[in-house]
C-alpha atoms as a PDB file:
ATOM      1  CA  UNK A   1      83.323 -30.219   4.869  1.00  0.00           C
ATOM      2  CA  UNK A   2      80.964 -29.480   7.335  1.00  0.00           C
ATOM      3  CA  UNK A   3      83.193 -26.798   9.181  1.00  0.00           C
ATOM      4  CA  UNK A   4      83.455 -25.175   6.176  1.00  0.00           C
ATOM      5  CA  UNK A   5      79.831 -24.734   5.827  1.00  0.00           C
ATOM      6  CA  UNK A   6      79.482 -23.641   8.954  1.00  0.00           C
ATOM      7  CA  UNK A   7      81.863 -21.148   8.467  1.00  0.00           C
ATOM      8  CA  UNK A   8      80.613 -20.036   5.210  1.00  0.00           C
ATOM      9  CA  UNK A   9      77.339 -19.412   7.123  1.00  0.00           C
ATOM     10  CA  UNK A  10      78.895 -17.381   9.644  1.00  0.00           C
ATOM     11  CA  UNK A  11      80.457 -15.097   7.421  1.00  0.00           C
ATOM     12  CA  UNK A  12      77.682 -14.763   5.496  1.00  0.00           C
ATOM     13  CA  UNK A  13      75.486 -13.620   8.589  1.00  0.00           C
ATOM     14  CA  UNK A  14      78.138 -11.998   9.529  1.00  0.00           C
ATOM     15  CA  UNK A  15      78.186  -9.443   6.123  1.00  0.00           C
ATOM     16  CA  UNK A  16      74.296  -9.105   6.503  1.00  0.00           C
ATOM     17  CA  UNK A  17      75.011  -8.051  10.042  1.00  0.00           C
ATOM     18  CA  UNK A  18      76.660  -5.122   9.130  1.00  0.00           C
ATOM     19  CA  UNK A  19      75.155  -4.410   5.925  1.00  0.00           C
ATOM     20  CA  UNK A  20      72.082  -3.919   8.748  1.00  0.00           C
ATOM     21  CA  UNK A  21      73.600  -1.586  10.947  1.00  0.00           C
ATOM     22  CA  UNK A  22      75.489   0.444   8.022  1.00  0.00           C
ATOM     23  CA  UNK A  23      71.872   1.189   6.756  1.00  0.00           C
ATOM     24  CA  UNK A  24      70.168   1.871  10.761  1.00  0.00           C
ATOM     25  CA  UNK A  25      73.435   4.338  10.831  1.00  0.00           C
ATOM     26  CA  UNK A  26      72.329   5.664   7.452  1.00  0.00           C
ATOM     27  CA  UNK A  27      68.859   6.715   8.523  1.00  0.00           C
ATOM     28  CA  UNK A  28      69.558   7.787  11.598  1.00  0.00           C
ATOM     29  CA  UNK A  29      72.007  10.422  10.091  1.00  0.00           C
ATOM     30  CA  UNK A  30      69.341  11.804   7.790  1.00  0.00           C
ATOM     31  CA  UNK A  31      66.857  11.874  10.419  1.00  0.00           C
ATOM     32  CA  UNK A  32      69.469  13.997  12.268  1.00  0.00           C
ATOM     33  CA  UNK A  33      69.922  16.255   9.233  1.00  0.00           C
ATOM     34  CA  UNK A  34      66.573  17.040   9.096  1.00  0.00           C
ATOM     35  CA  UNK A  35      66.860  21.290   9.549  1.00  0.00           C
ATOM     36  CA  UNK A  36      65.203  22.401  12.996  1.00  0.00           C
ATOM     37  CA  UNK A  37      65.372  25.856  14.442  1.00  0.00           C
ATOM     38  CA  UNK A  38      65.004  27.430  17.429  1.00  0.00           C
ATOM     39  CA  UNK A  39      62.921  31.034  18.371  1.00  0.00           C
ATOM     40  CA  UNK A  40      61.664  31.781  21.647  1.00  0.00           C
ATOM     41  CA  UNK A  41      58.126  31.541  23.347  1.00  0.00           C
ATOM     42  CA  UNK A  42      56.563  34.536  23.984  1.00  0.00           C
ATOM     43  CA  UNK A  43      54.476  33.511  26.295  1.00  0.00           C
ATOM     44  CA  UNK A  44      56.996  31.385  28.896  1.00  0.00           C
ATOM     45  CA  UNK A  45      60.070  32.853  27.211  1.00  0.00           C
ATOM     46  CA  UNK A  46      61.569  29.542  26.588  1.00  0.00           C
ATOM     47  CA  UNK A  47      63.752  28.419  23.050  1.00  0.00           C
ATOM     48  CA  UNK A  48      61.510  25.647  21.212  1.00  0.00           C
ATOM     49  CA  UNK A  49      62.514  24.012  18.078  1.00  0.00           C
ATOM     50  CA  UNK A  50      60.728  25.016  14.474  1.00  0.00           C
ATOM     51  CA  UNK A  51      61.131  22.918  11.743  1.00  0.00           C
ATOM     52  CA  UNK A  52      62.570  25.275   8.520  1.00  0.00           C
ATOM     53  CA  UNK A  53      59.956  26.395   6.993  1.00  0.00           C
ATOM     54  CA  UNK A  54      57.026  26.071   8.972  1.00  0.00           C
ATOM     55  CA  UNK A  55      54.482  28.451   9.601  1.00  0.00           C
ATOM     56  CA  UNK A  56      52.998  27.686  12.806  1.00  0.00           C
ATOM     57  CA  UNK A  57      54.729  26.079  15.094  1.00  0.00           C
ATOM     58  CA  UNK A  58      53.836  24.943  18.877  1.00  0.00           C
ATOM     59  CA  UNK A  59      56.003  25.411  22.175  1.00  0.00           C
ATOM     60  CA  UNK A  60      57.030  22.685  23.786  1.00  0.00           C
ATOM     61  CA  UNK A  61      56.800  23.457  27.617  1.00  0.00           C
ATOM     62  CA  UNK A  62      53.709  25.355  27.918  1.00  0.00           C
ATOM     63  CA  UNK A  63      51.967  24.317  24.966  1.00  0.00           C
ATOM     64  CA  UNK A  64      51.525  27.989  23.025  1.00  0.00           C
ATOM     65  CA  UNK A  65      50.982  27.768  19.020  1.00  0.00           C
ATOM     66  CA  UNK A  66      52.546  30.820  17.300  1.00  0.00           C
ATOM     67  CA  UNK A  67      52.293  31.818  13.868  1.00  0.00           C
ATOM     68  CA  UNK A  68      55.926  31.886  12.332  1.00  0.00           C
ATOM     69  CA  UNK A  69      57.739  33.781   9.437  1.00  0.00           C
ATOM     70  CA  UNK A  70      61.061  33.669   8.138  1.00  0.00           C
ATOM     71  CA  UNK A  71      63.873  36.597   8.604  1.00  0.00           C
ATOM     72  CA  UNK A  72      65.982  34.279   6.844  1.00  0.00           C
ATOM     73  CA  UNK A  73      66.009  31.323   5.956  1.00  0.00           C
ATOM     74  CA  UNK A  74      67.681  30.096   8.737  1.00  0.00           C
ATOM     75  CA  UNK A  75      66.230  32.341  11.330  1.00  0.00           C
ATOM     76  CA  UNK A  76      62.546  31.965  12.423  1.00  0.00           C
ATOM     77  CA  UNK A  77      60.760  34.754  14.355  1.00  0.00           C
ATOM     78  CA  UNK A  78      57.452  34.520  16.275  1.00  0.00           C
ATOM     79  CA  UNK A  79      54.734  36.805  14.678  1.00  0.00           C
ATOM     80  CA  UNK A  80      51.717  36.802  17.880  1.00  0.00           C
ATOM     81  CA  UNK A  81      49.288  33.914  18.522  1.00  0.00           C
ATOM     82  CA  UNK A  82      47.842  31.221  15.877  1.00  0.00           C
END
């Protein structure tokens, strides 16, 4: 009796084991299909990533902010200086 409670336990803890990493998988994948885009400094010339539909957005290696607008909606273009 006892080893089957014991294994009843583990099977149990088992299941909520993966039901946890089925739903950490989960979230990372939507955090990963959140849309970024990339344009080009135009002050160090470096790509940095824009989130879609932002209008300002900052570069990440020298630290620029640029006001942004939309060619398309899945191309982002830096306008001059925010």
């Amino acid at each position: 009796m006892l080893n089957y409670r014991i294994t009843k336990y583990f099977k149990i803890a088992t299941f909520k084991l993966q039901v946890k990493e089925r739903f950490i998988n989960e979230i990372y994948l939507v955090k990963s299909m959140v849309e970024k885009y990339e344009t080009r400094c135009l002050n160090c010339r470096k790509r940095f990533e824009v989130e879609k539909g932002a209008e300002v957005a900052e570069c990440n290696h020298c630290g620029s902010k640029w006001r942004i607008s939309w060619v398309t909606p899945d191309q982002p273009k830096v306008q001059g200086p925010a």
